[in-house]
Every structure is written in structure tokens, then in C-alpha cells.
PDB file of N, CA and C in Angstrom:
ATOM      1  N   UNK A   1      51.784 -20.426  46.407  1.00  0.00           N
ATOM      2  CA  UNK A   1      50.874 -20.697  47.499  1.00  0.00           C
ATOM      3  C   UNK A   1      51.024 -22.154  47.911  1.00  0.00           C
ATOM      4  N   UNK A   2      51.125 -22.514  49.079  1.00  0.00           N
ATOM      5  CA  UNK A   2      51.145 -23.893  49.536  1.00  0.00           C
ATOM      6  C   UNK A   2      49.835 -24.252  49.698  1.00  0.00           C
ATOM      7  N   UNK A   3      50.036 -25.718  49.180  1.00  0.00           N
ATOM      8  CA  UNK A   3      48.652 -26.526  48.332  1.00  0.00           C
ATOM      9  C   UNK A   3      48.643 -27.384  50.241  1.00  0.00           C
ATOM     10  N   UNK A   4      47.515 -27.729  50.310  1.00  0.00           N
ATOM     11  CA  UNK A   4      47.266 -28.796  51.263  1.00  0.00           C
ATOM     12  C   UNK A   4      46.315 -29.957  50.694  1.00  0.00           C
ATOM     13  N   UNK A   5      46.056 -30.945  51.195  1.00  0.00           N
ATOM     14  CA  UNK A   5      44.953 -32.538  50.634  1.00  0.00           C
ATOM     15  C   UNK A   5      44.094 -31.805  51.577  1.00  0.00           C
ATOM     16  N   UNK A   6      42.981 -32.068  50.718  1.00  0.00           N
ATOM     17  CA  UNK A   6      41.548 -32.402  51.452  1.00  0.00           C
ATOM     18  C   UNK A   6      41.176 -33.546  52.121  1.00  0.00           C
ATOM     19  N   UNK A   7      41.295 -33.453  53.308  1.00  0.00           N
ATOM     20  CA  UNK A   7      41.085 -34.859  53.414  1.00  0.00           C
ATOM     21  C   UNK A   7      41.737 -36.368  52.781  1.00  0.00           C
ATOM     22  N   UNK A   8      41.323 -37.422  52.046  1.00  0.00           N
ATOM     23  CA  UNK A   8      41.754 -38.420  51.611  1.00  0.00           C
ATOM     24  C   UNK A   8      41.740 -38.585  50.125  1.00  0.00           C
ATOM     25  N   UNK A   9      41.451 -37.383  49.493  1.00  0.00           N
ATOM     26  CA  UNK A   9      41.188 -37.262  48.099  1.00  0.00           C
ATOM     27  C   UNK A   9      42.160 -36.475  47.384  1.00  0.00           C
ATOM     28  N   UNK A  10      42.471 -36.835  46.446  1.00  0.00           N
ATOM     29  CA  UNK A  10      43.001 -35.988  45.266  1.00  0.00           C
ATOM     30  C   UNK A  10      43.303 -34.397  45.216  1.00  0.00           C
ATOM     31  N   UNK A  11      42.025 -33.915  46.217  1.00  0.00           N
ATOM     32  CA  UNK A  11      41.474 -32.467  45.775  1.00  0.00           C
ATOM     33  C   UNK A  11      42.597 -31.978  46.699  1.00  0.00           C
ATOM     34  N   UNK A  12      43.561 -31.064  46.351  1.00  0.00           N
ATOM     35  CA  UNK A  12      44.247 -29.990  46.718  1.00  0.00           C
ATOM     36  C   UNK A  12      43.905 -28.560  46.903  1.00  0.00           C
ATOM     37  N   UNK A  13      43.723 -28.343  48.018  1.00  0.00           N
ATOM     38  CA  UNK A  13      43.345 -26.877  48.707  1.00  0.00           C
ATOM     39  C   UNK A  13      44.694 -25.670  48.879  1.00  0.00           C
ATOM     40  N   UNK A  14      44.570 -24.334  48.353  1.00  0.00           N
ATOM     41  CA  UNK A  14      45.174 -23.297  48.898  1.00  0.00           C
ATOM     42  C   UNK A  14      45.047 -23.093  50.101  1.00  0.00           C
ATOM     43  N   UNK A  15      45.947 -22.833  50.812  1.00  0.00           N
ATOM     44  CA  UNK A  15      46.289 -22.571  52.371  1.00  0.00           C
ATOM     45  C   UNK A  15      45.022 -21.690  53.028  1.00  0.00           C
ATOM     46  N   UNK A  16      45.012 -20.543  51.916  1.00  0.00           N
ATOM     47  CA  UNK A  16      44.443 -19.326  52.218  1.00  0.00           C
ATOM     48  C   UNK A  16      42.906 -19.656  50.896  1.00  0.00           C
ATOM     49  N   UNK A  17      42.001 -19.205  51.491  1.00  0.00           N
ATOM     50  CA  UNK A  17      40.706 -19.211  50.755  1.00  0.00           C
ATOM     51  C   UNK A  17      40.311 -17.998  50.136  1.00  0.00           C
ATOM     52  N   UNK A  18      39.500 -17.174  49.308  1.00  0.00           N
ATOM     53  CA  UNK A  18      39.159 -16.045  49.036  1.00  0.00           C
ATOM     54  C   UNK A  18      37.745 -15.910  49.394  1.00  0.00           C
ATOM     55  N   UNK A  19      36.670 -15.597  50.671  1.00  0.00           N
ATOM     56  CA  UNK A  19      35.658 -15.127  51.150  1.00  0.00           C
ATOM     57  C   UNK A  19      34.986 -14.126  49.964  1.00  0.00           C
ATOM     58  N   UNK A  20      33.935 -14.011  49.407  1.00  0.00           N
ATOM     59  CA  UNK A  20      33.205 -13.232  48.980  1.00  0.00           C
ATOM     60  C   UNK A  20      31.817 -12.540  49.621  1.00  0.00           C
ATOM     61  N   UNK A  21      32.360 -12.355  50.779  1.00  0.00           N
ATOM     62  CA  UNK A  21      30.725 -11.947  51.235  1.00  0.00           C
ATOM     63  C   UNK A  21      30.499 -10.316  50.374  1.00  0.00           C
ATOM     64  N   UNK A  22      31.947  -9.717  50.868  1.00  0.00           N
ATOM     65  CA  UNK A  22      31.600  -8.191  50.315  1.00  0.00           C
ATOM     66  C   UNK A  22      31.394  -8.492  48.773  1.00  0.00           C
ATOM     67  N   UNK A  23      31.916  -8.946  47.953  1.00  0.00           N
ATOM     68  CA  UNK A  23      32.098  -9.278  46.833  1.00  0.00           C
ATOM     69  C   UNK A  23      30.214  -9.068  46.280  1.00  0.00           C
ATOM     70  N   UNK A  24      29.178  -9.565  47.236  1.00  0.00           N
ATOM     71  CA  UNK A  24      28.236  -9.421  46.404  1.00  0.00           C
ATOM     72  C   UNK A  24      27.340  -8.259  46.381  1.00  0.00           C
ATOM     73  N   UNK A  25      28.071  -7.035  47.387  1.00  0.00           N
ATOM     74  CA  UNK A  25      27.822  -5.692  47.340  1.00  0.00           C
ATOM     75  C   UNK A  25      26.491  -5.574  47.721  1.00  0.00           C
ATOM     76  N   UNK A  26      25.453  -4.373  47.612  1.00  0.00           N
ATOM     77  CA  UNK A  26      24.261  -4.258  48.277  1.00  0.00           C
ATOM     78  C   UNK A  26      24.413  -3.366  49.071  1.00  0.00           C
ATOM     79  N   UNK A  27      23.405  -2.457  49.584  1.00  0.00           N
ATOM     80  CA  UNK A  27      23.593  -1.495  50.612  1.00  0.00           C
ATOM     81  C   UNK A  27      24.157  -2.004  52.133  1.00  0.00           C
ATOM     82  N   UNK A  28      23.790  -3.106  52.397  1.00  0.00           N
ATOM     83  CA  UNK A  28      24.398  -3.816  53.842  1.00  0.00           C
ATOM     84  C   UNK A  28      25.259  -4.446  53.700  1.00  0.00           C
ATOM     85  N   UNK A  29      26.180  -4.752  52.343  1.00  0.00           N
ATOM     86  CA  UNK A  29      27.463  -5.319  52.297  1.00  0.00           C
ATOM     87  C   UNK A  29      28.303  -4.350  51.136  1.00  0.00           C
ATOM     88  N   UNK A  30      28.698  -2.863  51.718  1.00  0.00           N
ATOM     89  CA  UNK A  30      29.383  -2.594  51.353  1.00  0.00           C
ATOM     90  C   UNK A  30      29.242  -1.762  50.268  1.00  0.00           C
ATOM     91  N   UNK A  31      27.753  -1.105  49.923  1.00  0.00           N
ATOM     92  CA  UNK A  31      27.461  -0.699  48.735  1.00  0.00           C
ATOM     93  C   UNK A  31      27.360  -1.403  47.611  1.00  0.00           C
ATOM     94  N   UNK A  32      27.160  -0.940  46.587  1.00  0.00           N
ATOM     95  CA  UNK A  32      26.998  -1.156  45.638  1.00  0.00           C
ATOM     96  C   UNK A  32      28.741  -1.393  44.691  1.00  0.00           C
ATOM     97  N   UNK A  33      29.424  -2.271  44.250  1.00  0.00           N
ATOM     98  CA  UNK A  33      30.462  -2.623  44.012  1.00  0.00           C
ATOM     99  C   UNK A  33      30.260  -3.148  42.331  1.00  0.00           C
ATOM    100  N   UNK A  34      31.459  -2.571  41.742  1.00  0.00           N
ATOM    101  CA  UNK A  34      31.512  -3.060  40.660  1.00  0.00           C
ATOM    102  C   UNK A  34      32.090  -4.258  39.800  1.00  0.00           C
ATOM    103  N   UNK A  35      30.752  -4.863  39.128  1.00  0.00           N
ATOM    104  CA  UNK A  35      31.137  -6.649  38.935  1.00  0.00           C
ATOM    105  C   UNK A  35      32.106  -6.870  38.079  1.00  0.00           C
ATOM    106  N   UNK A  36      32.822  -6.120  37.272  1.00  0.00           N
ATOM    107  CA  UNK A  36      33.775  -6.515  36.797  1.00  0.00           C
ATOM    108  C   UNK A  36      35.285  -6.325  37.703  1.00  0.00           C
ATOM    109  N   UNK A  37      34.889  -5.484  38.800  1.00  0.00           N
ATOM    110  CA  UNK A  37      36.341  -5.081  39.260  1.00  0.00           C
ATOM    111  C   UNK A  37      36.011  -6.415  40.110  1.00  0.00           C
ATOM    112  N   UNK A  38      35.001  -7.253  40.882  1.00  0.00           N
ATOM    113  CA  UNK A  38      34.716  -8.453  41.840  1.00  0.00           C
ATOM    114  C   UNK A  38      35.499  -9.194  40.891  1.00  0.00           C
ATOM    115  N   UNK A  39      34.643  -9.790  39.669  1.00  0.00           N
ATOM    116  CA  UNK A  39      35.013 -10.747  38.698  1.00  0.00           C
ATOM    117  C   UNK A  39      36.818 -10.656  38.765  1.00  0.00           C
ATOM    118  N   UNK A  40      37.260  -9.521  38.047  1.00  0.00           N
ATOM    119  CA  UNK A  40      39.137  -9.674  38.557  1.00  0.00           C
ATOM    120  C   UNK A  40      39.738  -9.922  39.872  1.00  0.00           C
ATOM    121  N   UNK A  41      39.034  -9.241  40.402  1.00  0.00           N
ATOM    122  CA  UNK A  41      39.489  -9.754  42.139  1.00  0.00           C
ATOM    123  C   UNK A  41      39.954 -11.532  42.137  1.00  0.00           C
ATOM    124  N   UNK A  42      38.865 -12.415  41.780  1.00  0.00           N
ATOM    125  CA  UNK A  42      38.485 -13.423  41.636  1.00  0.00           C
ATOM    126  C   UNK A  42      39.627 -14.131  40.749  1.00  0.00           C
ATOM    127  N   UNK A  43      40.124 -13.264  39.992  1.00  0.00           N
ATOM    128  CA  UNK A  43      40.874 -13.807  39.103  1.00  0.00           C
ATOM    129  C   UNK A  43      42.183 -13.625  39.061  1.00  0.00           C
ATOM    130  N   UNK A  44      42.447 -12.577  39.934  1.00  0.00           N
ATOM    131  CA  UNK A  44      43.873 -12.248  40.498  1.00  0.00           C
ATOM    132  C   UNK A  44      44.168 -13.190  41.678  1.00  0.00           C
ATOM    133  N   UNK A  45      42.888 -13.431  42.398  1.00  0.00           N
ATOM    134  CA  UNK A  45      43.417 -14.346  43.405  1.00  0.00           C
ATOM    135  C   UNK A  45      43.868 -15.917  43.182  1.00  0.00           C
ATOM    136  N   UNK A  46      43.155 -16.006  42.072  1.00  0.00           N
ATOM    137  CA  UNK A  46      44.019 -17.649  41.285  1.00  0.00           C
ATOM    138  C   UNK A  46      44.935 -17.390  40.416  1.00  0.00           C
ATOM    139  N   UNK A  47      45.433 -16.324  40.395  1.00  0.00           N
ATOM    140  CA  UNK A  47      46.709 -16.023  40.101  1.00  0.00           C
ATOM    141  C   UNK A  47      48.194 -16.082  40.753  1.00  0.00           C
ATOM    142  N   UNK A  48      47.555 -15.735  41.748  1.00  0.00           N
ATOM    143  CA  UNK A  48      48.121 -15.432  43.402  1.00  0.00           C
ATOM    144  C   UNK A  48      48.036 -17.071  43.866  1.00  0.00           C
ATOM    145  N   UNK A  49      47.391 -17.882  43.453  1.00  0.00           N
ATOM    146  CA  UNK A  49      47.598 -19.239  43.778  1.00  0.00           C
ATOM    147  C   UNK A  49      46.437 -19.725  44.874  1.00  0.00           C
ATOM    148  N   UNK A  50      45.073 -18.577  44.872  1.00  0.00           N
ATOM    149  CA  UNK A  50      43.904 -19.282  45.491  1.00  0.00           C
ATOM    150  C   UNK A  50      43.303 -20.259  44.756  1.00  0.00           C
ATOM    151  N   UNK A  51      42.548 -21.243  45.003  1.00  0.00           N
ATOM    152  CA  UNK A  51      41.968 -21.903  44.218  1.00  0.00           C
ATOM    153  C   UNK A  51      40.614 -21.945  45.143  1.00  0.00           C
ATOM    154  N   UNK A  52      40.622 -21.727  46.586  1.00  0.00           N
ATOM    155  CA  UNK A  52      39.634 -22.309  47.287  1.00  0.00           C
ATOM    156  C   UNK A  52      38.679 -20.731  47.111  1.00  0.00           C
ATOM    157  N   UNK A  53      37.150 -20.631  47.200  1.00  0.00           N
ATOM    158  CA  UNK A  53      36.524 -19.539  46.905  1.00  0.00           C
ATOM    159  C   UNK A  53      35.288 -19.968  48.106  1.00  0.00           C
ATOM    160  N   UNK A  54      35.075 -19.125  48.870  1.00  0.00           N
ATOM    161  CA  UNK A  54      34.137 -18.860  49.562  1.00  0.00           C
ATOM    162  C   UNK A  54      32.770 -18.354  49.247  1.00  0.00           C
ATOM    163  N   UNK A  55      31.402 -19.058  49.091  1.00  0.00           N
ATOM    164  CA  UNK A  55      30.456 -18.133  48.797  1.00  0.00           C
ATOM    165  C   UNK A  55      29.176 -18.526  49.852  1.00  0.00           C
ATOM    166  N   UNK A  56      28.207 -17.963  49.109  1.00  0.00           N
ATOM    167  CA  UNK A  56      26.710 -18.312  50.120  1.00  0.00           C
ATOM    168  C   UNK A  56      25.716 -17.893  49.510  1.00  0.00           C
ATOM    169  N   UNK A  57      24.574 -18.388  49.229  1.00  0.00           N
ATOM    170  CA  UNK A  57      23.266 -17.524  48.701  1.00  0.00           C
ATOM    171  C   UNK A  57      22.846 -16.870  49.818  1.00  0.00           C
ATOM    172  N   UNK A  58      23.275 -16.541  51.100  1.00  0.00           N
ATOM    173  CA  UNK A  58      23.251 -15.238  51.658  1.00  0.00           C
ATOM    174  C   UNK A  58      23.896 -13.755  51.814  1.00  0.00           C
ATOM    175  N   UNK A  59      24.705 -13.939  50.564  1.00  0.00           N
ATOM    176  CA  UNK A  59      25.238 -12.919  50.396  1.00  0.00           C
ATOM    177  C   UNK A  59      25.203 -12.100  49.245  1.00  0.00           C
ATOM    178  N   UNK A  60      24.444 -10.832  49.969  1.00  0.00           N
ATOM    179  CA  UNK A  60      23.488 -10.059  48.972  1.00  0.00           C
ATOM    180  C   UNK A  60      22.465 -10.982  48.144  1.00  0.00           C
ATOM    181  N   UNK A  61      21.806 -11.438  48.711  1.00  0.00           N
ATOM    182  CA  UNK A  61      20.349 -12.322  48.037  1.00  0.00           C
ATOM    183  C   UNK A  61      20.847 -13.319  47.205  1.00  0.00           C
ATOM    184  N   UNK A  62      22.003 -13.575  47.234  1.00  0.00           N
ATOM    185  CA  UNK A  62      22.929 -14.784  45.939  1.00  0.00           C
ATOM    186  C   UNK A  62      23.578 -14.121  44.621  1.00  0.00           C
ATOM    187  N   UNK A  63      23.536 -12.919  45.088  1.00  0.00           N
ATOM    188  CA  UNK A  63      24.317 -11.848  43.900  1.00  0.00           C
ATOM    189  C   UNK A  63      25.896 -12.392  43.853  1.00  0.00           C
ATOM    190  N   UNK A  64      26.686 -12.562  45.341  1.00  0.00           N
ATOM    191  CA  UNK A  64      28.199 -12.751  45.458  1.00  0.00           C
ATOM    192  C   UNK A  64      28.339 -14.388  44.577  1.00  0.00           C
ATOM    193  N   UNK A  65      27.221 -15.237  44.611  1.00  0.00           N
ATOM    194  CA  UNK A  65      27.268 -16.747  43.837  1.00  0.00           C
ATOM    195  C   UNK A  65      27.806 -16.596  42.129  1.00  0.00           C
ATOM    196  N   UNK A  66      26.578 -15.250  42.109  1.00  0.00           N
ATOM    197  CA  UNK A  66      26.353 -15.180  40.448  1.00  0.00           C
ATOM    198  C   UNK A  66      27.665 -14.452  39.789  1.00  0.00           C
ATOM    199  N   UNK A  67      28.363 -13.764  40.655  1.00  0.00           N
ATOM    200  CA  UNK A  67      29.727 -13.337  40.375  1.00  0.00           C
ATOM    201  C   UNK A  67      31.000 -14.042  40.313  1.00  0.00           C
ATOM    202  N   UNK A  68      30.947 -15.018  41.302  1.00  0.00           N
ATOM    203  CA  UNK A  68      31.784 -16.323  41.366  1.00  0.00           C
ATOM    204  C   UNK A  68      31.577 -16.876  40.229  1.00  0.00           C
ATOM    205  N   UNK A  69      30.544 -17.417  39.467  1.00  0.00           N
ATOM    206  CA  UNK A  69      30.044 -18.085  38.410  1.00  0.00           C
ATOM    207  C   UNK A  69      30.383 -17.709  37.478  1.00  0.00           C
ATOM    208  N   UNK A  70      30.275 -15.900  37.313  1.00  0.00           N
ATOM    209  CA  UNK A  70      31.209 -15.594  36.191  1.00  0.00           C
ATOM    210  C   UNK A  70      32.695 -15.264  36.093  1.00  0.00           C
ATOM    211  N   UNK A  71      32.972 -15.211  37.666  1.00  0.00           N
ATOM    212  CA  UNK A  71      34.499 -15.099  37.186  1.00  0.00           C
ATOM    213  C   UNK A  71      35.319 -16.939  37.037  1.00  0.00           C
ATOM    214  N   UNK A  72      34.329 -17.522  37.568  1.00  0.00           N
ATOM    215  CA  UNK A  72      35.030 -19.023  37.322  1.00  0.00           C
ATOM    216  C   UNK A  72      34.713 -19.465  35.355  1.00  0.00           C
ATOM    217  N   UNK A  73      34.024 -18.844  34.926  1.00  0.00           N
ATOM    218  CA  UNK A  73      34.004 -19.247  33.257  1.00  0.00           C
ATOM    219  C   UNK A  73      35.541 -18.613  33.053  1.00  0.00           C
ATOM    220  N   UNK A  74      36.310 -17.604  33.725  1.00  0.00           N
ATOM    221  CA  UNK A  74      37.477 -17.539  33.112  1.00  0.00           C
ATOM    222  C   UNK A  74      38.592 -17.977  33.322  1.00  0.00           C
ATOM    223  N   UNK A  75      38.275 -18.930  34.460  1.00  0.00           N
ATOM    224  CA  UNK A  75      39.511 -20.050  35.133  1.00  0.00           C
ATOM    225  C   UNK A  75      39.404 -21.346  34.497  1.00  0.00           C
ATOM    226  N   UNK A  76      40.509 -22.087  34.706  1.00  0.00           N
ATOM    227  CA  UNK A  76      40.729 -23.685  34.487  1.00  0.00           C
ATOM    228  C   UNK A  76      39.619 -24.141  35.943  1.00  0.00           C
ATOM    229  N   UNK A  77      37.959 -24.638  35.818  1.00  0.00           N
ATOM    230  CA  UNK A  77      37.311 -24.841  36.473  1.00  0.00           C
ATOM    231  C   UNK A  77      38.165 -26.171  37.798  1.00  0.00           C
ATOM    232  N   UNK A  78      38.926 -26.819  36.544  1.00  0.00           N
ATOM    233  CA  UNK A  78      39.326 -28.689  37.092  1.00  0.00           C
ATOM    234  C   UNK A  78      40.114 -27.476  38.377  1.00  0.00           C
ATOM    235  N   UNK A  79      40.435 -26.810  38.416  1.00  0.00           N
ATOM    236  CA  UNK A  79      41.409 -25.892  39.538  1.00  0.00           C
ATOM    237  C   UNK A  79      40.730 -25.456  40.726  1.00  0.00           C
ATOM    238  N   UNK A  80      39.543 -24.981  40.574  1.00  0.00           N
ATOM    239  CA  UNK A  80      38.959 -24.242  41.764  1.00  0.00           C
ATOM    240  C   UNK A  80      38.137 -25.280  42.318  1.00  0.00           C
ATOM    241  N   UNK A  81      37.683 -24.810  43.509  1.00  0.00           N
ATOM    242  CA  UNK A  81      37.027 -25.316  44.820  1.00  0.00           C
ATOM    243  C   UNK A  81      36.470 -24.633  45.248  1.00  0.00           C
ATOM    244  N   UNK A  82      34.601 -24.480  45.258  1.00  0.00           N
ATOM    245  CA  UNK A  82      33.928 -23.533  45.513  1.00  0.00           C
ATOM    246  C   UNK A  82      33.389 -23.860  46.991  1.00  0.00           C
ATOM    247  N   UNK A  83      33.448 -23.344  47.988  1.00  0.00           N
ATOM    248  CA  UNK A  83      32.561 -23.622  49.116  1.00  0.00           C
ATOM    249  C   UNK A  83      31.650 -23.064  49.107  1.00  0.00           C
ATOM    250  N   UNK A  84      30.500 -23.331  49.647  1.00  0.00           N
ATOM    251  CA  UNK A  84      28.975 -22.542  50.245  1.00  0.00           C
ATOM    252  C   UNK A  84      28.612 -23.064  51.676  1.00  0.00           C
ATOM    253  N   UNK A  85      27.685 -22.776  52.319  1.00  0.00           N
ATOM    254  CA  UNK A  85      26.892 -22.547  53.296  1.00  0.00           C
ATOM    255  C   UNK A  85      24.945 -23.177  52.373  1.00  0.00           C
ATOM    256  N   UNK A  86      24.187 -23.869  53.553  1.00  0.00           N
ATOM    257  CA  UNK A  86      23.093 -23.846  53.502  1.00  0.00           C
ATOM    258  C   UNK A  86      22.455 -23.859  54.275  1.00  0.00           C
ATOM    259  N   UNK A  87      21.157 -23.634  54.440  1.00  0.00           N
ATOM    260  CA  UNK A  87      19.909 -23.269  55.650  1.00  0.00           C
ATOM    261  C   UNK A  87      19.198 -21.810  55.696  1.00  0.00           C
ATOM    262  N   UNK A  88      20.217 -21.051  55.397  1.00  0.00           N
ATOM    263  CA  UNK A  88      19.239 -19.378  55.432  1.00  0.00           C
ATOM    264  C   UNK A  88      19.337 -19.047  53.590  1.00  0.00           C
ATOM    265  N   UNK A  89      18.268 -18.867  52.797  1.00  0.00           N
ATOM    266  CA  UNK A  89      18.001 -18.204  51.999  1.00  0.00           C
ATOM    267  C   UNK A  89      17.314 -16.935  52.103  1.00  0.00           C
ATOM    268  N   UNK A  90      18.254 -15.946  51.862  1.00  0.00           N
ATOM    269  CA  UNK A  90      17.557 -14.662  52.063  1.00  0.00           C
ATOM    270  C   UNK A  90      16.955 -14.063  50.854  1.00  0.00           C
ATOM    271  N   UNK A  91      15.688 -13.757  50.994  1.00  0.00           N
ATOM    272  CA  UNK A  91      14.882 -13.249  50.298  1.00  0.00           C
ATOM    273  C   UNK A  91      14.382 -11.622  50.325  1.00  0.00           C
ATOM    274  N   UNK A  92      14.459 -10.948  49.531  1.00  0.00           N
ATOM    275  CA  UNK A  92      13.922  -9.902  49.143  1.00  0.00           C
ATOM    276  C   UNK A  92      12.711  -9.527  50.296  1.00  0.00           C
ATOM    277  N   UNK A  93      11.847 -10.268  49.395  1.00  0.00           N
ATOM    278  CA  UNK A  93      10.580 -10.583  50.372  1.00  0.00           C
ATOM    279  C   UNK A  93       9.826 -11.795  51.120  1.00  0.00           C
ATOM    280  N   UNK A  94       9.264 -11.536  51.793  1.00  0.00           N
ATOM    281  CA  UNK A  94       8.280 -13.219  51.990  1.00  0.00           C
ATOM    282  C   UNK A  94       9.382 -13.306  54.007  1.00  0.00           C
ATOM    283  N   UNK A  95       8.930 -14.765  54.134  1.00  0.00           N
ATOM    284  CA  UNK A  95       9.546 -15.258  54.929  1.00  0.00           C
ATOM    285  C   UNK A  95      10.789 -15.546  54.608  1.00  0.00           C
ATOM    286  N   UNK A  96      11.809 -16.043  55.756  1.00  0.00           N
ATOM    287  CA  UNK A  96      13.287 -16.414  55.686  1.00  0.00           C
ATOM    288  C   UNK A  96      13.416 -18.385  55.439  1.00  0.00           C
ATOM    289  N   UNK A  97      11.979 -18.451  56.591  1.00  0.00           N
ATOM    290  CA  UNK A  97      11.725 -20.097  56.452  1.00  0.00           C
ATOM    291  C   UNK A  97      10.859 -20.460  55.532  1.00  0.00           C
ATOM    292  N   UNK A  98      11.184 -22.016  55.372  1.00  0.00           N
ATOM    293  CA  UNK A  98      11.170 -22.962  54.972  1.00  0.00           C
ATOM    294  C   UNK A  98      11.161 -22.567  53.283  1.00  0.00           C
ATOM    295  N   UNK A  99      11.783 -22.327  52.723  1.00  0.00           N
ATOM    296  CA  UNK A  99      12.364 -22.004  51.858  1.00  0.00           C
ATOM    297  C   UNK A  99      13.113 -23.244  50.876  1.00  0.00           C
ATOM    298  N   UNK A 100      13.209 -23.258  49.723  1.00  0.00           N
ATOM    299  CA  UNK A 100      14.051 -24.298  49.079  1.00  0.00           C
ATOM    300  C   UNK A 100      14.420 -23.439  48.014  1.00  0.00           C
ATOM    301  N   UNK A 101      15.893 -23.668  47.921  1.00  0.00           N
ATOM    302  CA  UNK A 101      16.212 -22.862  46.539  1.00  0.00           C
ATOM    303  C   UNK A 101      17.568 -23.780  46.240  1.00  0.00           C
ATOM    304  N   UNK A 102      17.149 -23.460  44.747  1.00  0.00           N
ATOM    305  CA  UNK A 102      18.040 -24.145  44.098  1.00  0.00           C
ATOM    306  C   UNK A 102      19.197 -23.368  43.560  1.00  0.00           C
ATOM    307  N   UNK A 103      20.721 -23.041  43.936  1.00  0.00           N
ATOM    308  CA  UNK A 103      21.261 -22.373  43.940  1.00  0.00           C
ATOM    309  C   UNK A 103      22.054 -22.191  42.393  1.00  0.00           C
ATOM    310  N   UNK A 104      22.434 -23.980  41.829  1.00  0.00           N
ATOM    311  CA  UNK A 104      22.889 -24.710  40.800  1.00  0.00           C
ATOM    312  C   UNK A 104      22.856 -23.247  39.412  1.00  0.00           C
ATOM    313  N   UNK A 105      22.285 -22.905  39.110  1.00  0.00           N
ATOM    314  CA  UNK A 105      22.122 -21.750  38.004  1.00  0.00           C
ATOM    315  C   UNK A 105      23.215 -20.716  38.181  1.00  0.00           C
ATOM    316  N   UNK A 106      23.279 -20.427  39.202  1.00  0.00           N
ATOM    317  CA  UNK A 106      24.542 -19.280  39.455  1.00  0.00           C
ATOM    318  C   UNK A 106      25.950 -19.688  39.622  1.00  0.00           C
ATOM    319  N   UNK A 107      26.196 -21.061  39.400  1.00  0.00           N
ATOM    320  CA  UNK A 107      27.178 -21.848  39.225  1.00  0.00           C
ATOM    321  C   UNK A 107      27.525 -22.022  37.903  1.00  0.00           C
TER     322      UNK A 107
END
């Protein structure tokens, strides 16, 4: 996989990123999906030479985070590059606003 610079730093990016929205499954993303076959997904793709990983605590309520989290305990961490998104926390219940969540645990 061809590596690119981030910017002015050290940090080297895969060309290509791996998106997890389906990854965190749920009836509106795709059903219900199984976390160990996500978790390999995850792990075939830094095999394949992704390092960059796409996530969001809007996807599936922060279920797709907590899967990232465990498939990164089985990578060389110093390797990957996690992106997220912030501003919408989706909740189960309650309101969408003004909301604060601390995402850090599913990491």
C-alpha cells in the first residue's frame, strides 16, 4: 500500500482508509453483524497495508468505536491512525442535543 505524510509530521497515512460505519451493525446499519468477523475485517485490512481506520460515535450508538478498540488490541497500535467525527451523539433515548460524551473508553 502506498504510505503518504500527514501533513508536516512523522505520521504516515495509507492511501486508502477503512470506513466502519457498517462495521457497527444495528437494524439501520446493516443488521445485526458479527463482531468477530468486524474485528478480522479490521485486521485483514492492516494486513493489506491500511493503517488509517474510520470511525464515529454515530455509528450504531458507538458500537462501530467499541469494535475498532478491540480489533486495534491486536495490532502494533504505534501503526494505526484512528479518525472520528464530533457534534452528533446518538442516543438510544433522550435528546440528540447538547450532549457531552466521552468517547475515550471505547478506545
Amino acid at each position: 500500500m502506498k504510505m503518504i505524510p500527514l501533513g508536516n509530521t512523522d505520521i504516515a497515512l495509507s492511501r486508502m482508509g477503512l470506513g466502519t460505519w457498517a462495521i457497527g451493525g444495528g437494524p439501520a446499519w446493516n443488521g445485526n453483524l458479527d463482531m468477530q468477523v468486524c474485528i478480522d475485517t479490521i485486521v485483514e485490512a492492516h494486513r493489506c497495508g491500511i493503517n488509517l481506520i474510520d470511525t464515529a460515535p454515530g455509528y450504531n450508538f458507538g458500537n462501530s468505536e467499541v469494535i475498532v478498540g478491540q480489533a486495534l488490541k491486536k495490532l502494533p497500535r504505534n501503526e494505526m491512525v484512528v479518525e472520528t467525527k464530533c457534534g452528533i451523539v446518538w442516543e438510544r433515548e433522550g435528546s440528540l442535543f447538547n450532549k457531552v460524551g466521552d468517547r475515550s473508553p471505547a478506545l
